[in-house]
N, C-alpha and C. Protein backbone atom coordinates (compact mmCIF):
# COMPACT_ATOMS: atom_id res chain seq x y z
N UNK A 1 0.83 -1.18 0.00
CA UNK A 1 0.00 0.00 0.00
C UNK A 1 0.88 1.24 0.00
N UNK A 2 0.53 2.31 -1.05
CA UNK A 2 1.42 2.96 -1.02
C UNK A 2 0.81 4.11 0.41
N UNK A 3 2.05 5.01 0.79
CA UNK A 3 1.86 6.15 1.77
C UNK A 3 1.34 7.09 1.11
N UNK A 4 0.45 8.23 1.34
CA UNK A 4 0.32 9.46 1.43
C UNK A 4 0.80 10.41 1.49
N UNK A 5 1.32 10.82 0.67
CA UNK A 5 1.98 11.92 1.00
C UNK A 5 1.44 13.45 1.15
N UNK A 6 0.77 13.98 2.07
CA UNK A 6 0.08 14.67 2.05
C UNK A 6 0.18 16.16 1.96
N UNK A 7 1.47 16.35 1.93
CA UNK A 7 2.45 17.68 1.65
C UNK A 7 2.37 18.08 0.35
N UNK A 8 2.61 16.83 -0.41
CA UNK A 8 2.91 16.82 -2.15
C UNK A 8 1.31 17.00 -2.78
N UNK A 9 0.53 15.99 -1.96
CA UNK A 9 -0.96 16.15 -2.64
C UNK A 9 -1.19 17.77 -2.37
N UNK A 10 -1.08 18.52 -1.61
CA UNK A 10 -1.61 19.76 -1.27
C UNK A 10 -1.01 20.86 -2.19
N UNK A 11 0.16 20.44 -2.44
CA UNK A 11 0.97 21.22 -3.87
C UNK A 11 0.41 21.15 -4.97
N UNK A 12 -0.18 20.00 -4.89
CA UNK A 12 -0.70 19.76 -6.42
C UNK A 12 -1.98 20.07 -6.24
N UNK A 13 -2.60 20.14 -5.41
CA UNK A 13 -4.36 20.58 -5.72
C UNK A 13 -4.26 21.73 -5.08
N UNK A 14 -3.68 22.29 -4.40
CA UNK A 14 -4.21 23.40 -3.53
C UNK A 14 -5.38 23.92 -2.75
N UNK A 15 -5.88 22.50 -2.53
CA UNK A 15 -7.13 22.07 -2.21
C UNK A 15 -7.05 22.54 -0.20
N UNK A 16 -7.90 22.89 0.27
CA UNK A 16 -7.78 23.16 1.81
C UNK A 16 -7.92 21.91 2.26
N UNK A 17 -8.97 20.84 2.01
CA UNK A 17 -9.05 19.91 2.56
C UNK A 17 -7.78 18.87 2.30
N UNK A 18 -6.69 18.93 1.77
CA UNK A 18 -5.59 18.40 1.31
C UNK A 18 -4.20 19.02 2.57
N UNK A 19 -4.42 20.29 2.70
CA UNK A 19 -3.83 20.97 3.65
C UNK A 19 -4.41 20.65 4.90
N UNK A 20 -5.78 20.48 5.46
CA UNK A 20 -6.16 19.56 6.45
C UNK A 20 -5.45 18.77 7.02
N UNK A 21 -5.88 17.72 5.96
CA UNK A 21 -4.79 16.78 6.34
C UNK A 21 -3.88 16.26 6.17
N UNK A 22 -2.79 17.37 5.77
CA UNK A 22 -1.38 17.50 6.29
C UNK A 22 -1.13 17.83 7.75
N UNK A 23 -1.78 18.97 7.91
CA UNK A 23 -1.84 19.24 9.57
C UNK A 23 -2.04 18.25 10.41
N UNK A 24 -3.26 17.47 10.04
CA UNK A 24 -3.95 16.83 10.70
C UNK A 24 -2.65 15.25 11.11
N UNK A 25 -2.02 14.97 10.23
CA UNK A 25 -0.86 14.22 9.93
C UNK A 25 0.07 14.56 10.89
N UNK A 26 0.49 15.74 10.53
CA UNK A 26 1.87 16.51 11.44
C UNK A 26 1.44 16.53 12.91
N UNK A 27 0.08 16.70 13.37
CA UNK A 27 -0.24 16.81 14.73
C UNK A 27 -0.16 15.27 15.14
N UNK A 28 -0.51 14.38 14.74
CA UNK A 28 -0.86 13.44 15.12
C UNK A 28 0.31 12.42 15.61
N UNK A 29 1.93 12.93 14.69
CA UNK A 29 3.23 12.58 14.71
C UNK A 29 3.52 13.35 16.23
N UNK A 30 3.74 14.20 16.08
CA UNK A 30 3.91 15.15 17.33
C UNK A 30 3.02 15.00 18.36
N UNK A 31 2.23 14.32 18.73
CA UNK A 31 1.34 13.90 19.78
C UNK A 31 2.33 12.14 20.13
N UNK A 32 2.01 11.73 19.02
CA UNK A 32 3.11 10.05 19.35
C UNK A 32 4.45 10.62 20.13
N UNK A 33 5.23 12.04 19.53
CA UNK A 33 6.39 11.95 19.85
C UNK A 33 6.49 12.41 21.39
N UNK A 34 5.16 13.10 21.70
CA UNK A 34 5.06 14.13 22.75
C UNK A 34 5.34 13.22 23.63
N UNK A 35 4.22 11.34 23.50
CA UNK A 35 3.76 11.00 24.28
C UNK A 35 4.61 10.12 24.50
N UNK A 36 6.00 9.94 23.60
CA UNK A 36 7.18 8.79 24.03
C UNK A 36 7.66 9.49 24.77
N UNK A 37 8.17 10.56 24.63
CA UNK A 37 8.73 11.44 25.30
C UNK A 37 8.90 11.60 27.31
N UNK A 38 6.97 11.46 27.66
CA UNK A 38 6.81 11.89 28.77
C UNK A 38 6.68 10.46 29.26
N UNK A 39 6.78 8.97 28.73
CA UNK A 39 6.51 7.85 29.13
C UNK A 39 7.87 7.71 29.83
N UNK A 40 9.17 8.52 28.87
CA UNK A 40 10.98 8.45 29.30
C UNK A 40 11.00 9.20 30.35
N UNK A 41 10.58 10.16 30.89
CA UNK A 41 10.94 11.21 31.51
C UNK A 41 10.51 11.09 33.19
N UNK A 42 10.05 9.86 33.21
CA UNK A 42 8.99 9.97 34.46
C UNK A 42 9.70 8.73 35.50
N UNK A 43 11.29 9.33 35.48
CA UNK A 43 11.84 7.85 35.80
C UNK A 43 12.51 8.49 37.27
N UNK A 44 11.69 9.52 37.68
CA UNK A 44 12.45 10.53 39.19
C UNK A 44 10.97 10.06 39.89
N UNK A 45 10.54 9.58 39.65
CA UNK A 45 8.95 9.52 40.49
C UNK A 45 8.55 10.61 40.20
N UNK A 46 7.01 10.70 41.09
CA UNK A 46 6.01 12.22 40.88
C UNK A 46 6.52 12.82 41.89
N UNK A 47 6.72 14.52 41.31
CA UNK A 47 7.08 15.51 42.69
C UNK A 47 8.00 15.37 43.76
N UNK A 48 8.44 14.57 43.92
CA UNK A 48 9.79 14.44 44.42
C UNK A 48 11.26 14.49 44.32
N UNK A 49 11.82 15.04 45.20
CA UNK A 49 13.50 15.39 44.95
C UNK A 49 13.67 14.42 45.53
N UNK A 50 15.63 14.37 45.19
CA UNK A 50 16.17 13.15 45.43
C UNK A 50 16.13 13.11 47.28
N UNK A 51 16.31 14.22 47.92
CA UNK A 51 16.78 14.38 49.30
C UNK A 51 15.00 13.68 49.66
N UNK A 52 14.29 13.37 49.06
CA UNK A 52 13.07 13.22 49.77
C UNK A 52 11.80 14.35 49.92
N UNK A 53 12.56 15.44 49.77
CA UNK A 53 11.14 16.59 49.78
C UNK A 53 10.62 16.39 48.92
N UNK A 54 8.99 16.82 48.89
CA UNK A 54 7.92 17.10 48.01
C UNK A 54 8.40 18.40 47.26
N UNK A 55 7.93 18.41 46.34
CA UNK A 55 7.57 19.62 45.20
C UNK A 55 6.36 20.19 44.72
């Protein structure tokens, strides 16, 4: 199956709904990346410093 390229389709039609969903594409990458991101990051526990205080 080929991919979409939804950048190139929007060049060529200049269509809004083509630009849609390009956006709609680009957000949806950047939401995956947001959400690997904060799955890595969460390796200090919640709100806590190392000495033991809350935050």
């Amino acid at each position: 199956m080929k991919e979409i390229n939804y950048w190139e389709q929007f060049m060529a039609t200049g269509k809004i709904e083509d630009f849609l969903a390009y956006k709609n594409v680009q957000r949806q990458e950047e939401r995956a990346t947001m959400s690997a991101a904060e799955g890595d990051s969460d390796a200090g526990g919640h709100g806590t410093y190392r000495d033991g205080v809350k935050g």
